[in-house]
Protein backbone atom coordinates (compact mmCIF):
# COMPACT_ATOMS: atom_id res chain seq x y z
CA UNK A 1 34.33 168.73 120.43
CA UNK A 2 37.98 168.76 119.42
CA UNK A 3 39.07 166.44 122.33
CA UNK A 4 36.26 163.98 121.20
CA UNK A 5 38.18 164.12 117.66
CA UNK A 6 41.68 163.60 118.90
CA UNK A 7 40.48 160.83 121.72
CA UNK A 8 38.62 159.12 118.39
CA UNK A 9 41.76 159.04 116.20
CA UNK A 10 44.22 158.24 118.85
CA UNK A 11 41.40 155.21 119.48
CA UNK A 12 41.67 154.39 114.82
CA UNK A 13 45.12 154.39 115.38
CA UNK A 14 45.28 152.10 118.48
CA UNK A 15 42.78 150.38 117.04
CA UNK A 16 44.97 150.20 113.47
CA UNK A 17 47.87 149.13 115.34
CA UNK A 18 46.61 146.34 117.22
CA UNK A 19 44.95 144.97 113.85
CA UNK A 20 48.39 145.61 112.21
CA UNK A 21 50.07 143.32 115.38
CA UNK A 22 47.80 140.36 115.24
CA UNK A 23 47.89 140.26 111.30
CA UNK A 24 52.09 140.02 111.85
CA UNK A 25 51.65 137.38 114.28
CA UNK A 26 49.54 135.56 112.30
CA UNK A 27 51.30 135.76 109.21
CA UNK A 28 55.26 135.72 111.00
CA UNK A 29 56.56 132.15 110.36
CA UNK A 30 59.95 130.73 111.40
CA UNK A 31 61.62 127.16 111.39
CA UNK A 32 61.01 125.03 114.84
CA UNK A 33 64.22 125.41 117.01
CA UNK A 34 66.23 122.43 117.48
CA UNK A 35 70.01 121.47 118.34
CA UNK A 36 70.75 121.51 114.60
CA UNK A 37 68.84 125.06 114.06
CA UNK A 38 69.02 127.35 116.75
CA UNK A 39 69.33 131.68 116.29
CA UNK A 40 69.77 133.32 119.43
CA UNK A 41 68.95 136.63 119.45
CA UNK A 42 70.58 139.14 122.75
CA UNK A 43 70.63 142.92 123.91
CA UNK A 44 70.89 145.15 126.69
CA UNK A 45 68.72 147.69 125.71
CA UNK A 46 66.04 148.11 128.39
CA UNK A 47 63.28 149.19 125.97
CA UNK A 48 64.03 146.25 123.58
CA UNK A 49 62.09 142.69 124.05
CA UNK A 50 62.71 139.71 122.52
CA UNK A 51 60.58 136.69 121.47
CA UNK A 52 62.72 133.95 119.36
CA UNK A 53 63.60 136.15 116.40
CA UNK A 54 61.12 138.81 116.86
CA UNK A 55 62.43 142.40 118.39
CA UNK A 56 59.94 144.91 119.64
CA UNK A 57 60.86 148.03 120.86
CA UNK A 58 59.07 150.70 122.21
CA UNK A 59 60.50 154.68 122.45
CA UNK A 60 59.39 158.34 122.98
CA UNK A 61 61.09 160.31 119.97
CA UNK A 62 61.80 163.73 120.17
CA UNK A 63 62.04 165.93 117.20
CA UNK A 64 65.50 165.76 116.12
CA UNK A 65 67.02 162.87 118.59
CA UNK A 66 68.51 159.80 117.16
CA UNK A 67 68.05 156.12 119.00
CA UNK A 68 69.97 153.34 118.23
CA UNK A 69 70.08 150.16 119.93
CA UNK A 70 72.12 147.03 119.29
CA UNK A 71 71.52 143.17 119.14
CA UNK A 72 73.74 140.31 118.94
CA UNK A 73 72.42 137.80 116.75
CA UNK A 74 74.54 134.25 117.19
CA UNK A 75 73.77 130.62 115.58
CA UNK A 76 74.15 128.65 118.41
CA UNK A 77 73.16 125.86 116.12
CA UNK A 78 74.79 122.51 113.99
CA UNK A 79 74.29 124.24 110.69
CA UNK A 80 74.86 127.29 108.78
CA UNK A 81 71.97 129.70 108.51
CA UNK A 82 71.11 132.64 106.44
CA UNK A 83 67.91 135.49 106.68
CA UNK A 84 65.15 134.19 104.68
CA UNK A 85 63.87 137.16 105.31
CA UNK A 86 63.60 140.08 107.81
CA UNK A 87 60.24 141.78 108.59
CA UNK A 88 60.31 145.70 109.92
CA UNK A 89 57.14 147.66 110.71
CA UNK A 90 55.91 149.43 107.83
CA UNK A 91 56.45 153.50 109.12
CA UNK A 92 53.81 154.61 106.81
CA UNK A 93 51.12 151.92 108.06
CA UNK A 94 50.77 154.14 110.94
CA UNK A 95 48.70 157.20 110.33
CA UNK A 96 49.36 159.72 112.45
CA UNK A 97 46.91 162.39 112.05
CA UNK A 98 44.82 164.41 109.53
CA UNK A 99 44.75 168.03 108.81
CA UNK A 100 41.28 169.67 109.48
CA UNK A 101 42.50 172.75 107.50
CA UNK A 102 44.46 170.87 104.61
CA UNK A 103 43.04 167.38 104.59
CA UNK A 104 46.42 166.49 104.67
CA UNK A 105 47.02 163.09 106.14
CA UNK A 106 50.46 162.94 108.04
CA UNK A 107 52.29 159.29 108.84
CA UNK A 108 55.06 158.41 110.99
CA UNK A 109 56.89 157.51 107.65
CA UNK A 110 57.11 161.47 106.86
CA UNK A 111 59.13 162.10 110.30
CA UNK A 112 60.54 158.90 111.95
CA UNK A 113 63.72 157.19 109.77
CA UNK A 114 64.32 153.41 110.69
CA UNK A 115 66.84 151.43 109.23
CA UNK A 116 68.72 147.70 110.46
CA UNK A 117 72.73 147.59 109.86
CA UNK A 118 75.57 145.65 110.93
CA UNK A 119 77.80 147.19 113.35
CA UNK A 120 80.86 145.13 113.14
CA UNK A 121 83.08 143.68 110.56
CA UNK A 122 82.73 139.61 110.55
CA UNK A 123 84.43 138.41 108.05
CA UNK A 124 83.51 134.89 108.47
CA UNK A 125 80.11 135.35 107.39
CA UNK A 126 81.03 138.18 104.64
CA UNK A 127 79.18 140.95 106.65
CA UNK A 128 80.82 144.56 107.09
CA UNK A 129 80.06 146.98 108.87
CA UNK A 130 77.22 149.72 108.10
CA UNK A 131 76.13 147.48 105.52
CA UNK A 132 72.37 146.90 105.39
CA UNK A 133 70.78 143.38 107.29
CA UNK A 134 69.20 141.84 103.68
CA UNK A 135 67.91 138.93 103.03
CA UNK A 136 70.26 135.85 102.17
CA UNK A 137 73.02 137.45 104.78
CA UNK A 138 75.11 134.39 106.43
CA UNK A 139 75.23 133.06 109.73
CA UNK A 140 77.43 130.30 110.04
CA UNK A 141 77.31 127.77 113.08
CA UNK A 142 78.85 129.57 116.05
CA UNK A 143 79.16 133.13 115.15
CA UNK A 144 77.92 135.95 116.03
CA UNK A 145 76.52 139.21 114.06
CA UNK A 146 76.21 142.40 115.69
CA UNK A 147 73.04 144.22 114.31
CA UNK A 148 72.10 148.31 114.94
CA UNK A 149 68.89 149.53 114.61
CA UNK A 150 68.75 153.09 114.07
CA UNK A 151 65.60 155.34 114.56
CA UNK A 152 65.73 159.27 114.22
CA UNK A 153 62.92 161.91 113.99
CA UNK A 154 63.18 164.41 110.94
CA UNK A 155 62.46 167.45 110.79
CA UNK A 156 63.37 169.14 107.51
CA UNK A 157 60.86 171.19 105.82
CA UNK A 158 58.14 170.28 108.95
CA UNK A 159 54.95 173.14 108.00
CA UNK A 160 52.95 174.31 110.16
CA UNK A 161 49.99 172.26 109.19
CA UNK A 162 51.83 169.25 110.48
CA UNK A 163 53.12 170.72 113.44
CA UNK A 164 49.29 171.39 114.38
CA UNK A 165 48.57 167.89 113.46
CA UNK A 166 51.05 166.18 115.76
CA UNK A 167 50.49 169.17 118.48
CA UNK A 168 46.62 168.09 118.48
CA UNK A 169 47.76 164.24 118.34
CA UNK A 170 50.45 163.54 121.02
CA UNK A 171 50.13 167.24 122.85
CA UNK A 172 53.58 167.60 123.19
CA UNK A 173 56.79 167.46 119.97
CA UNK A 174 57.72 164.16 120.51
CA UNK A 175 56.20 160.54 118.94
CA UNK A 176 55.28 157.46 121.18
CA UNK A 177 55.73 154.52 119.23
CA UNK A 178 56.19 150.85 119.38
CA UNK A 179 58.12 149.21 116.09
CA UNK A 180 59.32 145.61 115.62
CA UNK A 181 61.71 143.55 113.69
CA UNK A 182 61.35 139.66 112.81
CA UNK A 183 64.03 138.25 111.63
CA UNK A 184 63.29 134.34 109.81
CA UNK A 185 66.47 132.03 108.88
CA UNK A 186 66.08 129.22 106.79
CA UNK A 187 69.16 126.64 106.68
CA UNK A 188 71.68 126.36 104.13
């Protein structure tokens, strides 16, 4: 009976996922690449794919490891460009279980940290590095910003409720996950 319960949540959350995907797609606009507007996004990262501006990325998590990858976004364009905005999974969209004994419900917001930075200095377009990717951040016609994106499970103050939780979820003490990051540029 409890195998029946875990195969039925994992299916919710598939299920909540793949709802979650198609709703982004839908919804994810950008402007039409041409010779004047053109942001080419580049890594090395084997786990990492990219579509235009959209990065999806897919990892095991361990309790306490740290992943970072890094992508090298460049205006290969005629004009100057800037974020319009930039679109990162929602952590606590994804549910990851529910207590039987506490009626706690646990989501991969409460262990998994994600957060987009630059990793170098460039001057030229006013960016630093460790500052945050917002919105209205510059990318001028040929350059090049160096972004890190920086996930790490937590696992201060973890009870023992939760540990059961993601025990009965994933049978093991790590997370399988898949996260993505759109970024949209509008000209200046």
């Amino acid at each position: 009976m409890k195998n029946i319960k875990v195969l039925s949540m994992i299916s919710c959350v598939a299920i909540i996922l793949l709802t979650v995907a198609i709703i982004t797609l839908n919804s994810t606009f950008s402007l039409p690449e041409n010779d004047n507007f053109k942001v080419v996004l580049n890594t090395d990262e084997e786990r990492v794919f990219i579509d235009g501006t959209r990065i999806d990325f897919f990892h095991t998590l361990k309790i306490d490891e740290k992943y970072s990858f890094t992508i090298d976004v460049t205006n290969k364009g005629n004009i100057d460009t800037e974020i319009f905005k930039a679109i990162k999974s929602n952590l606590s969209d994804y549910v990851i279980g529910t207590s039987e004994k506490t009626n706690n419900t646990y989501r991969l917001s409460d262990y998994i940290t994600f957060n987009v930075y630059y990793e170098s200095d460039n001057e030229e377009n006013g960016i630093h590095k460790n500052d945050r990717l917002n919105t209205y951040d510059y990318l001028k016609k040929g350059t090049t910003n160096k972004i890190k994106v920086d996930l790490e499970m937590k696992r201060e103050d973890v009870t023992q409720d939760e540990v059961r939780v993601l025990r009965d979820t994933f049978k093991k003490e790590s997370i399988d996950f898949s996260l993505y990051l759109q970024l949209v540029f509008t000209e200046l």
